[in-house]
N, C-alpha and C. Protein backbone atom coordinates (compact mmCIF):
# COMPACT_ATOMS: atom_id res chain seq x y z
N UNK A 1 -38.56 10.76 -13.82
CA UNK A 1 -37.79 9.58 -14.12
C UNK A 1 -36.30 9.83 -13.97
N UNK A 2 -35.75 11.19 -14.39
CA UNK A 2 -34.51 11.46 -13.98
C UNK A 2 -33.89 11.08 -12.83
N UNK A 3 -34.60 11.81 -12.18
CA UNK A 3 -34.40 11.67 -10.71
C UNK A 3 -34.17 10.42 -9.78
N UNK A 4 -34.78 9.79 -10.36
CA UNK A 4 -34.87 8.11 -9.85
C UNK A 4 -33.91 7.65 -10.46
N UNK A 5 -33.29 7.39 -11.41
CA UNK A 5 -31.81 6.87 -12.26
C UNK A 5 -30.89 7.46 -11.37
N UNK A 6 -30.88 8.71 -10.98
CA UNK A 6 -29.65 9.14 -10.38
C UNK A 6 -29.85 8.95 -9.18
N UNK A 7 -31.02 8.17 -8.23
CA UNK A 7 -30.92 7.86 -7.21
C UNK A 7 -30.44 6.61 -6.91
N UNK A 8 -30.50 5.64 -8.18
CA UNK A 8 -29.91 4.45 -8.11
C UNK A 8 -28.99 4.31 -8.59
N UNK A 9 -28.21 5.28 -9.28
CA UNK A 9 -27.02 5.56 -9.56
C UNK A 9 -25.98 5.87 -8.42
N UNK A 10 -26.78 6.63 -8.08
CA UNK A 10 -26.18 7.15 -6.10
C UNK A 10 -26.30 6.01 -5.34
N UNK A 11 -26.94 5.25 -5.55
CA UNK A 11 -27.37 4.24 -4.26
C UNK A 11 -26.25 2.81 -4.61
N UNK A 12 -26.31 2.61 -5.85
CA UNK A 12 -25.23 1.83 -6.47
C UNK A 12 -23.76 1.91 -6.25
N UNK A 13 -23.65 3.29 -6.41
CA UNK A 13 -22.12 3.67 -5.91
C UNK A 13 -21.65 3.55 -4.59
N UNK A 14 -22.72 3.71 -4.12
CA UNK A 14 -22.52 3.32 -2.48
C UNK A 14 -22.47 2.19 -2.17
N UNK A 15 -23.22 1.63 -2.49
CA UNK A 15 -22.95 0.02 -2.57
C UNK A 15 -21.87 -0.67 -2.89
N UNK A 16 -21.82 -0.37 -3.95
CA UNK A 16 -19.88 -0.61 -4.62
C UNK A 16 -18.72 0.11 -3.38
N UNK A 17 -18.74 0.59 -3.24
CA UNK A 17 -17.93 1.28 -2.21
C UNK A 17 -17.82 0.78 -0.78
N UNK A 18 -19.00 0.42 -0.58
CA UNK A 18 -19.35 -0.61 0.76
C UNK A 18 -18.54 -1.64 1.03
N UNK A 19 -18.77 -2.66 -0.90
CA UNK A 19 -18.24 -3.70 -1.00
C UNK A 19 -16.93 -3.77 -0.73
N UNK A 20 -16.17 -2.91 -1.59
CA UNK A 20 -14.95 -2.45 -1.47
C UNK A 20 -13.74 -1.79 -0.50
N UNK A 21 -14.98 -1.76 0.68
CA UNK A 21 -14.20 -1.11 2.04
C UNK A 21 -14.19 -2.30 2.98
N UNK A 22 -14.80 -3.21 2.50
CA UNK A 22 -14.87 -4.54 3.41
C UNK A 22 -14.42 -5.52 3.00
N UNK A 23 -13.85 -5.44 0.95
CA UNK A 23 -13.21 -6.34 0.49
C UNK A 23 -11.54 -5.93 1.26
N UNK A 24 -11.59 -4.17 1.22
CA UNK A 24 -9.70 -3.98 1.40
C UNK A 24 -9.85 -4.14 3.09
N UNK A 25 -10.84 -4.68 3.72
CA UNK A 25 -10.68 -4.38 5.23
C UNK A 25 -9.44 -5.74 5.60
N UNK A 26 -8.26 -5.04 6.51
CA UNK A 26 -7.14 -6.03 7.21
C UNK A 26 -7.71 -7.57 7.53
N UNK A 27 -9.19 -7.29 7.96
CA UNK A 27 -9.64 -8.42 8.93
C UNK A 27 -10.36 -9.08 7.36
N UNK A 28 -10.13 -8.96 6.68
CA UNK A 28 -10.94 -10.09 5.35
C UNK A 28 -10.67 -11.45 6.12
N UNK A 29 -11.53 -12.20 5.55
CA UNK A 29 -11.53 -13.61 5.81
C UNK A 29 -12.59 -14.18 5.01
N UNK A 30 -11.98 -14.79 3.48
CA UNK A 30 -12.75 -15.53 2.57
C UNK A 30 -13.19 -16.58 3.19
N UNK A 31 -14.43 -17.12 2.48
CA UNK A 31 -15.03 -18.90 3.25
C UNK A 31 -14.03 -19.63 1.65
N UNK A 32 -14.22 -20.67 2.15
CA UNK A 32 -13.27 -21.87 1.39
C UNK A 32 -13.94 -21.83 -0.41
N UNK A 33 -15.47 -21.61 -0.04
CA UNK A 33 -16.09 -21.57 -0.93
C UNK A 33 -15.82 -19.86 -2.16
N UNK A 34 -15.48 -19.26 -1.93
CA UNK A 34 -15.46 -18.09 -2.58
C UNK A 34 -14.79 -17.76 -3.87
N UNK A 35 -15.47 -17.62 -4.82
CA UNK A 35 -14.88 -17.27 -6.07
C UNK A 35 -13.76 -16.56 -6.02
N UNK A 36 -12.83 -17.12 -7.34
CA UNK A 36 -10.97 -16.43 -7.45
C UNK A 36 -11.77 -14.97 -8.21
N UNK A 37 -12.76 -14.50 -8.40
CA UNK A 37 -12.73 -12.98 -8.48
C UNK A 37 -12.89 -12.19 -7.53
N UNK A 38 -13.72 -12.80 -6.23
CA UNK A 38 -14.24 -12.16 -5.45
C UNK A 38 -12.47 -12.01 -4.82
N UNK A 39 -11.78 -12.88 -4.51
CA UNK A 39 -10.60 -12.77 -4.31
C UNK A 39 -9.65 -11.91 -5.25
N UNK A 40 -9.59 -12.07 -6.05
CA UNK A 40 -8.78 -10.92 -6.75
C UNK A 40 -10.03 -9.60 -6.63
N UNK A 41 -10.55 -9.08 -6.37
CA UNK A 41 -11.55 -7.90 -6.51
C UNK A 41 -11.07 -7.75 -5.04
N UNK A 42 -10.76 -8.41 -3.77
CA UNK A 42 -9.93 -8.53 -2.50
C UNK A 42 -8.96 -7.65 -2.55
N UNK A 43 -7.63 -8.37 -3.52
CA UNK A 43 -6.74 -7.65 -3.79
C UNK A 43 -6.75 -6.56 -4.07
N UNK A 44 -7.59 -6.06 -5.46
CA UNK A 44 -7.79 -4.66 -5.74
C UNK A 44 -8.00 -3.60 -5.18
N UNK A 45 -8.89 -3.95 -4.11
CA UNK A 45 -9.78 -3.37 -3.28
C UNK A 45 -8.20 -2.25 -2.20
N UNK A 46 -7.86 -3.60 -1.73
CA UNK A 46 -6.74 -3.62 -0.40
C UNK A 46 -5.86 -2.74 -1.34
N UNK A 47 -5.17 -3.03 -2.25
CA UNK A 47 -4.36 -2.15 -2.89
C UNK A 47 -4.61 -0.97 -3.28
N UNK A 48 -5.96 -0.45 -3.42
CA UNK A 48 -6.01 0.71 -3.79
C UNK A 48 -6.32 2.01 -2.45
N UNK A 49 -6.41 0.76 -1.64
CA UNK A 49 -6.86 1.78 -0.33
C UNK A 49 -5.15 1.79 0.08
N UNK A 50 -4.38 0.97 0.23
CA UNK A 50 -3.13 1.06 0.58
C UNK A 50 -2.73 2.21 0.06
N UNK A 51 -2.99 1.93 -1.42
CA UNK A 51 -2.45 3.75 -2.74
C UNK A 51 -2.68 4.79 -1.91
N UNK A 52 -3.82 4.61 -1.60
CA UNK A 52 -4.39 5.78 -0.87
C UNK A 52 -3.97 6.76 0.42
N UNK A 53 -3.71 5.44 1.77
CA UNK A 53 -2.73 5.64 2.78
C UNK A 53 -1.77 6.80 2.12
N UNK A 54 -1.04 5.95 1.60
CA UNK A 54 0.18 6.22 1.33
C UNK A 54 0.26 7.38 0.46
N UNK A 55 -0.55 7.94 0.09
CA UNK A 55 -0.35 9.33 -0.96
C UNK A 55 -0.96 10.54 0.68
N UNK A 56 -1.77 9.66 0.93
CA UNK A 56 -2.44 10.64 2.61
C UNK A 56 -1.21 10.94 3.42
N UNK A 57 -0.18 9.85 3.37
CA UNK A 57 1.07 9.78 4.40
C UNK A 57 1.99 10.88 3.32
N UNK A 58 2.24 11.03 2.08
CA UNK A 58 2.95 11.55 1.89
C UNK A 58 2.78 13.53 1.66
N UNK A 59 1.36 13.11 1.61
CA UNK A 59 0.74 14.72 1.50
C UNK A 59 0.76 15.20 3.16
N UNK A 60 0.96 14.34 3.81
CA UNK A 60 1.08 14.78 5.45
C UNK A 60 2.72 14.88 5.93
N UNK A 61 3.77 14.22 5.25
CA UNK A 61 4.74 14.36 5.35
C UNK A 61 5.58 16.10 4.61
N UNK A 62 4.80 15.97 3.59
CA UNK A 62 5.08 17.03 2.87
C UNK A 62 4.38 18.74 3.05
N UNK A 63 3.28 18.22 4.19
CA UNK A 63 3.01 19.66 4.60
C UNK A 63 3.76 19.84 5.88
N UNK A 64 4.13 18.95 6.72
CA UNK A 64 5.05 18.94 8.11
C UNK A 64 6.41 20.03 7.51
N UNK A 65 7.16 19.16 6.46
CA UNK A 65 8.49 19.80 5.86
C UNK A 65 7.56 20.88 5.59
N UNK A 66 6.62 21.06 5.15
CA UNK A 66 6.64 23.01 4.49
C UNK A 66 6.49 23.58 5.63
N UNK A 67 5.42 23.47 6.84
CA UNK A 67 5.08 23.98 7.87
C UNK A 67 6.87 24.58 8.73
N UNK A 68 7.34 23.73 8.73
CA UNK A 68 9.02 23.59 9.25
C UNK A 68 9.63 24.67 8.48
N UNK A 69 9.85 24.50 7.55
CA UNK A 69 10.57 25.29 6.87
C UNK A 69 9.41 26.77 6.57
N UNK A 70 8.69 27.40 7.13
CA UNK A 70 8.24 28.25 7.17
C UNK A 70 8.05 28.95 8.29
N UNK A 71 8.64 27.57 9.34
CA UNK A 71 8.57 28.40 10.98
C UNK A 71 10.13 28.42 11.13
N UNK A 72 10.83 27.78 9.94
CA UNK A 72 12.43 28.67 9.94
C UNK A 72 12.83 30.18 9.40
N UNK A 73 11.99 29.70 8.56
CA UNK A 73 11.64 31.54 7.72
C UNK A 73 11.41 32.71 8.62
N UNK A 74 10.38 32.01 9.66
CA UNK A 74 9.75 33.36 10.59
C UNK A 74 10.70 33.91 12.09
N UNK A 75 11.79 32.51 12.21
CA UNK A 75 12.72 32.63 13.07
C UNK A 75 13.79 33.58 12.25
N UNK A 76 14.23 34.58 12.81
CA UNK A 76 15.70 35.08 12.16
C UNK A 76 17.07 34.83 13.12
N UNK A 77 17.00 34.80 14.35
CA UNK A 77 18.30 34.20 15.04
C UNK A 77 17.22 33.25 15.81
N UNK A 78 17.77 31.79 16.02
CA UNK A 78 17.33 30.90 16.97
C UNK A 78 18.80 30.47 17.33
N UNK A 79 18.81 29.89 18.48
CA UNK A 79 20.07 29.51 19.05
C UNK A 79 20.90 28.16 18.52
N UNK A 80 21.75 27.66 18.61
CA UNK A 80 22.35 26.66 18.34
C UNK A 80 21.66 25.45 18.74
N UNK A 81 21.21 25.10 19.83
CA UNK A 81 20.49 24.04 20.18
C UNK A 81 19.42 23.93 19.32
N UNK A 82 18.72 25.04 19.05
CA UNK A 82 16.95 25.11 18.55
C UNK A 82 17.52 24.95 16.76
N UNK A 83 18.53 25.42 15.90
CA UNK A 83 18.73 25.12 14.87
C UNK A 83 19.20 23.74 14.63
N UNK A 84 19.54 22.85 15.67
CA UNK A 84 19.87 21.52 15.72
C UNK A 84 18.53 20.96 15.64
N UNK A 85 17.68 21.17 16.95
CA UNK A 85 16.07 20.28 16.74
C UNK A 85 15.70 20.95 15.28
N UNK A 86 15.61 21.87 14.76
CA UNK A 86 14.77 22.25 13.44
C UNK A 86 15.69 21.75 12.61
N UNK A 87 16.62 21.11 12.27
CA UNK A 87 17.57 20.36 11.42
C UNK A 87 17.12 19.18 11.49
N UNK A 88 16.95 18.27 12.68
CA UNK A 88 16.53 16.74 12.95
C UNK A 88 14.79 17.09 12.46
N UNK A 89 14.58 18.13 12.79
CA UNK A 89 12.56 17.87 12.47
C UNK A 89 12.32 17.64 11.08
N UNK A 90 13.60 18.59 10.23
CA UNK A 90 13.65 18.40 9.07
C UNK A 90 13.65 17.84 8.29
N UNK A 91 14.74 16.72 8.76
CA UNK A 91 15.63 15.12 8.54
C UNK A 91 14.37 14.24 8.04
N UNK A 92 13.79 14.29 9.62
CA UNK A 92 13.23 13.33 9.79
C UNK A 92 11.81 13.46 9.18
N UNK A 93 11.20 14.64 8.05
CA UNK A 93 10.32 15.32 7.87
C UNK A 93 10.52 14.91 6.24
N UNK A 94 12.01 14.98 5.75
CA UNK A 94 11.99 14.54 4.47
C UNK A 94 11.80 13.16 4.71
N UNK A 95 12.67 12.16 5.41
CA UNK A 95 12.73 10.81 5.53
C UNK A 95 11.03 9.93 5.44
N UNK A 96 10.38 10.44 6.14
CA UNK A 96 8.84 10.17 6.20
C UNK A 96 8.20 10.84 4.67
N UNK A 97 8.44 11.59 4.28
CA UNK A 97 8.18 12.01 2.72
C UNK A 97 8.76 10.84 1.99
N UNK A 98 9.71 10.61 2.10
CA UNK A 98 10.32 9.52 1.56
C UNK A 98 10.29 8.52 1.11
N UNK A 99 9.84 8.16 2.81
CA UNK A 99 9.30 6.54 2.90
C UNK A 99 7.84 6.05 2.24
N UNK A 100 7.16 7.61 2.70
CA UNK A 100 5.58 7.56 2.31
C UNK A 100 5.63 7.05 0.49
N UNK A 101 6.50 8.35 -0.12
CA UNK A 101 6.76 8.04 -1.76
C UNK A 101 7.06 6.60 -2.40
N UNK A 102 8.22 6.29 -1.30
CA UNK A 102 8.63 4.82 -1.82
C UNK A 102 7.45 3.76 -1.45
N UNK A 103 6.73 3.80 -0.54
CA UNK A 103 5.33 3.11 -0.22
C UNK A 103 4.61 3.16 -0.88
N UNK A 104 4.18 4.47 -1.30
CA UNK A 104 3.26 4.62 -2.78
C UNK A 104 3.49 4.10 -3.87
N UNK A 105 4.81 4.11 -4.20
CA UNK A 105 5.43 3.65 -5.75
C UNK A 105 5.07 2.12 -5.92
N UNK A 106 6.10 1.14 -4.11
CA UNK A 106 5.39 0.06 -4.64
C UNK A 106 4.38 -0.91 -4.59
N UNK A 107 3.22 0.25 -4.07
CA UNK A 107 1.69 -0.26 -4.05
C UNK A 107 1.32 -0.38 -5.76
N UNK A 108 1.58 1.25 -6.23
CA UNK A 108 1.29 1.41 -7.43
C UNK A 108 2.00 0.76 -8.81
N UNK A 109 3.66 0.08 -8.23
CA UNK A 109 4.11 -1.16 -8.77
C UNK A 109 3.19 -2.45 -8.87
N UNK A 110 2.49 -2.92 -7.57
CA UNK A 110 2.07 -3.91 -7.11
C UNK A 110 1.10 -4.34 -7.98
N UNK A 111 0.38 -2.70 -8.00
CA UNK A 111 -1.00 -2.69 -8.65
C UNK A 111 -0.55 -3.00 -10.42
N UNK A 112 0.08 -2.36 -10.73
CA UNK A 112 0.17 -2.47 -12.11
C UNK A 112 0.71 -4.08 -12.76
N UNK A 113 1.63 -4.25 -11.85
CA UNK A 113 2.01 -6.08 -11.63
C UNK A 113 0.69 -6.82 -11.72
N UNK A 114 -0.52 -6.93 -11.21
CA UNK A 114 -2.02 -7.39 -10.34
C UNK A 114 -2.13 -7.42 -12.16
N UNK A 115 -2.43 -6.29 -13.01
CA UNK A 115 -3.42 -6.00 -13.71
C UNK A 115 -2.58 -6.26 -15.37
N UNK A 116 -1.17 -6.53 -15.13
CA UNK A 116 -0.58 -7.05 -16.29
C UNK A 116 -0.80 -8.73 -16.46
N UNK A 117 -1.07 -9.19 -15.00
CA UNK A 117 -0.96 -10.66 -14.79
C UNK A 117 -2.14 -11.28 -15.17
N UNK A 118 -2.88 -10.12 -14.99
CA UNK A 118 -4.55 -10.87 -14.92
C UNK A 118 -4.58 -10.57 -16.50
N UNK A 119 -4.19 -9.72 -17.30
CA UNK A 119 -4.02 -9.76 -18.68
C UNK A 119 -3.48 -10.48 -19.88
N UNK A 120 -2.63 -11.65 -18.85
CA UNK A 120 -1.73 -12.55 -19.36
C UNK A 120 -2.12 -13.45 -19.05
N UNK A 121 -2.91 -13.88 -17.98
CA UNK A 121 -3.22 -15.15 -17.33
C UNK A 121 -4.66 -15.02 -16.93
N UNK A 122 -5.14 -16.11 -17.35
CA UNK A 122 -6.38 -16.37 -17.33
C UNK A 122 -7.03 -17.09 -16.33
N UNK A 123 -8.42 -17.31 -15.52
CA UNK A 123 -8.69 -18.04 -14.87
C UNK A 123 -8.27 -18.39 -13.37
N UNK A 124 -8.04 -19.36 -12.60
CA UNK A 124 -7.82 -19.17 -11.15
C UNK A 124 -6.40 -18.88 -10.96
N UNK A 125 -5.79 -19.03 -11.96
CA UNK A 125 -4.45 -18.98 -11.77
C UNK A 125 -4.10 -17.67 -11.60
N UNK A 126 -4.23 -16.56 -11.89
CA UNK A 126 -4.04 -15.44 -11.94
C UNK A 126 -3.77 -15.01 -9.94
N UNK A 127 -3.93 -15.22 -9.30
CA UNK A 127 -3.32 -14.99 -8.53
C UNK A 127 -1.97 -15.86 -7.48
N UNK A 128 -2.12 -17.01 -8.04
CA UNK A 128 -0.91 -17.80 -7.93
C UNK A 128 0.12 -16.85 -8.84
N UNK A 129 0.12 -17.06 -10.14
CA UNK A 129 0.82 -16.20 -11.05
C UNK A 129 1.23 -15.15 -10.23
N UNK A 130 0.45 -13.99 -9.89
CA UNK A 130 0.95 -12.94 -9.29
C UNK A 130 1.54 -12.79 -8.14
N UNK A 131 1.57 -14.22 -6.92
CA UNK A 131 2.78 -13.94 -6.23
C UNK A 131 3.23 -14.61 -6.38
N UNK A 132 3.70 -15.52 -7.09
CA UNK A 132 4.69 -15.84 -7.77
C UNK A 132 5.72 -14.78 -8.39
N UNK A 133 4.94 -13.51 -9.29
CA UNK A 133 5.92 -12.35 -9.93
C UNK A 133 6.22 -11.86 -8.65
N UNK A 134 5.52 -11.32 -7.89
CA UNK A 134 5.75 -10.70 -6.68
C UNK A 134 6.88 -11.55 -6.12
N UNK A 135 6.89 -12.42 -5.49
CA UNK A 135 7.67 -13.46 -4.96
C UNK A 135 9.38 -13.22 -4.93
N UNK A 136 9.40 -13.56 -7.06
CA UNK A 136 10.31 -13.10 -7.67
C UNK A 136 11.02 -11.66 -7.78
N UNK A 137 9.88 -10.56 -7.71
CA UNK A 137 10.24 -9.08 -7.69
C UNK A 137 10.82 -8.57 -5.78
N UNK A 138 10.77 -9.20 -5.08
CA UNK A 138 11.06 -9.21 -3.69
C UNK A 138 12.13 -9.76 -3.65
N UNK A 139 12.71 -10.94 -4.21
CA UNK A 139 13.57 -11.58 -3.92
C UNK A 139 14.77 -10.95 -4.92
N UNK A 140 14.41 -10.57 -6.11
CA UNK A 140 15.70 -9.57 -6.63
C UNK A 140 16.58 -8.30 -6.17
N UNK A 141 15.16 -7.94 -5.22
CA UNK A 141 15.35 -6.39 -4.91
C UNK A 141 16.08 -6.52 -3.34
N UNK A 142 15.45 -8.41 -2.44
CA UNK A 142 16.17 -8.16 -1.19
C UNK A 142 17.70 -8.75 -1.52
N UNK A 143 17.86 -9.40 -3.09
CA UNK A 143 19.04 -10.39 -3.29
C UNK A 143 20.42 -9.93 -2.93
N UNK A 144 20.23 -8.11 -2.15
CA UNK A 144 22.18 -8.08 -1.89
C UNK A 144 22.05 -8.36 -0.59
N UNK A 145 21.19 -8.86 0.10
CA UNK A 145 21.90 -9.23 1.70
C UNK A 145 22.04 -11.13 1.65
N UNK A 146 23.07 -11.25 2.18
CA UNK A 146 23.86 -12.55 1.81
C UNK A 146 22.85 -13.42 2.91
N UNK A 147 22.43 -13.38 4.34
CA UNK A 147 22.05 -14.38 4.94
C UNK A 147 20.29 -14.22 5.35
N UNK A 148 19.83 -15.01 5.28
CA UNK A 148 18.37 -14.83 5.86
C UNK A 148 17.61 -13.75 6.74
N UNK A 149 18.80 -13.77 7.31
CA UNK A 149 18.22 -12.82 8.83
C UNK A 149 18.69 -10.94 8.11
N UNK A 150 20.15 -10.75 7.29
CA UNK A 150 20.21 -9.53 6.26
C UNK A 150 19.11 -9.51 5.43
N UNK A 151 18.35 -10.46 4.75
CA UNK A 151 17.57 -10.44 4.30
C UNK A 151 16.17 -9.74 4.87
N UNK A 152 15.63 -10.45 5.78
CA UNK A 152 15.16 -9.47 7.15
C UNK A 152 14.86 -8.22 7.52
N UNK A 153 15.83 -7.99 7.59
CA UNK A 153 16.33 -6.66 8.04
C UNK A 153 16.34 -5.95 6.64
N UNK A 154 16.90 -5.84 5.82
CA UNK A 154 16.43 -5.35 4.49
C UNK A 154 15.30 -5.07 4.70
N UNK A 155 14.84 -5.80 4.61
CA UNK A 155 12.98 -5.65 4.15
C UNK A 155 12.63 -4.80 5.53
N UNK A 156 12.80 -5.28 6.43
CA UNK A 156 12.45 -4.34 7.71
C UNK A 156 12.98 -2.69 7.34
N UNK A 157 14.25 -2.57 6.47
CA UNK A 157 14.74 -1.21 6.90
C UNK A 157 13.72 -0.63 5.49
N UNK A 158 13.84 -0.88 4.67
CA UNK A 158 13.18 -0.37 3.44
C UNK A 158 11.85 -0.49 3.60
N UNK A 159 11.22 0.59 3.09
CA UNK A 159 9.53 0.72 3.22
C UNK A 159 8.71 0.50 1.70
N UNK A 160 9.54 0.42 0.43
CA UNK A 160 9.69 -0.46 -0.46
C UNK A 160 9.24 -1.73 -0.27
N UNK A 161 9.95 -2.32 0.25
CA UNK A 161 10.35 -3.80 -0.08
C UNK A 161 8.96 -4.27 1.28
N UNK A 162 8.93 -3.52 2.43
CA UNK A 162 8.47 -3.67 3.26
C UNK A 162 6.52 -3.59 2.81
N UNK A 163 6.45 -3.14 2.18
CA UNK A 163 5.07 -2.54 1.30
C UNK A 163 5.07 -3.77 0.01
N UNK A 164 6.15 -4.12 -0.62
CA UNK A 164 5.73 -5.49 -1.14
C UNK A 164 5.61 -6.81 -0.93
N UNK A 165 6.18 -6.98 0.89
CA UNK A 165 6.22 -8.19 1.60
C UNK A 165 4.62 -7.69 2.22
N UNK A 166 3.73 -6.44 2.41
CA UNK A 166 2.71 -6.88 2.85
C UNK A 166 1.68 -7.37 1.69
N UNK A 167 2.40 -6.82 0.45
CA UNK A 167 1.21 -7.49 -0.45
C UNK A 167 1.25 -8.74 -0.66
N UNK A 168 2.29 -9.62 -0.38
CA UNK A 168 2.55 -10.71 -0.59
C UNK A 168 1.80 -11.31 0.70
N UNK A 169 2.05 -11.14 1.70
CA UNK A 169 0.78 -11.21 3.00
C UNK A 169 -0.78 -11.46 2.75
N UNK A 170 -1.12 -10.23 1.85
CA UNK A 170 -2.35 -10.14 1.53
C UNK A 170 -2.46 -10.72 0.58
N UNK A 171 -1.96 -11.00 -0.43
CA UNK A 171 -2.25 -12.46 -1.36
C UNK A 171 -2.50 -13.39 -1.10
N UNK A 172 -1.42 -14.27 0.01
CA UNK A 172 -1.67 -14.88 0.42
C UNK A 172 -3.16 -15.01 1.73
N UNK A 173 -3.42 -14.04 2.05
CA UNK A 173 -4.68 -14.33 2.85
C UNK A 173 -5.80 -14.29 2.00
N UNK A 174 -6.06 -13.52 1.14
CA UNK A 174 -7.27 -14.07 0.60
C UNK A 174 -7.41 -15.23 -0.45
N UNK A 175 -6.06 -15.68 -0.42
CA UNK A 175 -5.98 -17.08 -1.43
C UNK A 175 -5.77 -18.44 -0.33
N UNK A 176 -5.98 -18.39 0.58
CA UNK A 176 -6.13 -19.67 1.53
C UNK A 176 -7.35 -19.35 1.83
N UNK A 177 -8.06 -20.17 1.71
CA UNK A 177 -9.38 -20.43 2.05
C UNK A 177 -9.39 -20.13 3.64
N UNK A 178 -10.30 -19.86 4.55
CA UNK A 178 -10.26 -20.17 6.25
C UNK A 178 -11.39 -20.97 6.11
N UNK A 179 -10.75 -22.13 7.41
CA UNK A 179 -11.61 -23.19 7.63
C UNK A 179 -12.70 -22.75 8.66
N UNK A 180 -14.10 -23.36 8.30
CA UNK A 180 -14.94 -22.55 8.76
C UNK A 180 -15.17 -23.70 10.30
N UNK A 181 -15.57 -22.90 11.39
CA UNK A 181 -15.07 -23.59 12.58
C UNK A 181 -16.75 -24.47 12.78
């Protein structure tokens, strides 16, 4: 009898996991008909695989910089040109550490935003509510560029802000229904 519990224990988890790789899949597309959990369980889904990316991007950024800085170690004279490229590999080795971190933070902002809202707000509203906060938390953070198009570009240059305009994306897609053809 053991044995059989933990096979449907195993078989369950997989299942859940299934669900969940096809709730966070880019290409979602709710029917009109679909419950606001199955939609927020959407969200969750997408956000935690995003977490995920993004800790993968930064553990890959962060072994590049060690790898680098250990094939500077093993160099003792390299020439002027070659200490210039291993300076830019560097640069550009923290910068991607960087970006990856700040991507992570505001997934894991996003997420914690998702799960304060749904704690405060009850019922279908709970994801209106939440980009709505979102909405608001984007628009403070892009509020020092003065014209639409600075605005833009903000969000384009920051991987921040750029990581909370896609959650706002993905809110919005699994909260419009698609019309079924």
């Amino acid at each position: 009898m053991h044995f059989s519990d933990e096979y449907e224990d195993q078989e369950q988890e997989q299942e859940e996991r299934g669900s969940d790789e096809l709730l966070a899949s880019d290409e979602l597309r709710l029917p009109e008909g679909a419950s606001f959990l199955v939609r927020l369980h959407a969200v969750r889904a997408w956000l935690a695989r995003r977490q995920e990316e993004a800790k993968l991007a930064a553990g890959e950024a962060a072994l590049r910089l060690q790898e680098l800085a250990l094939a500077q170690e093993g160099e003792s004279r390299l020439r002027r040109r070659q200490l210039e490229q291993q300076a830019h590999l560097q640069c550009q080795a923290q910068q991607d550490l960087e970006d990856a971190n700040a991507q992570l933070w505001a997934y894991t902002e996003a997420a914690a935003l998702l799960e304060e809202t749904v704690d405060h707000v009850s019922g279908q509203r709970v994801l209106v509510e939440y980009y709505l906060a979102l909405s608001e938390l984007l628009e403070c953070e892009a509020s020092r560029a003065r014209s639409l198009q600075g605005r833009e570009s903000l969000i384009a240059r920051s991987p921040r802000l750029q990581a909370l305009q896609d959650v706002l994306q993905r809110v919005e897609q699994v909260s419009v229904p698609t019309e079924d053809d």
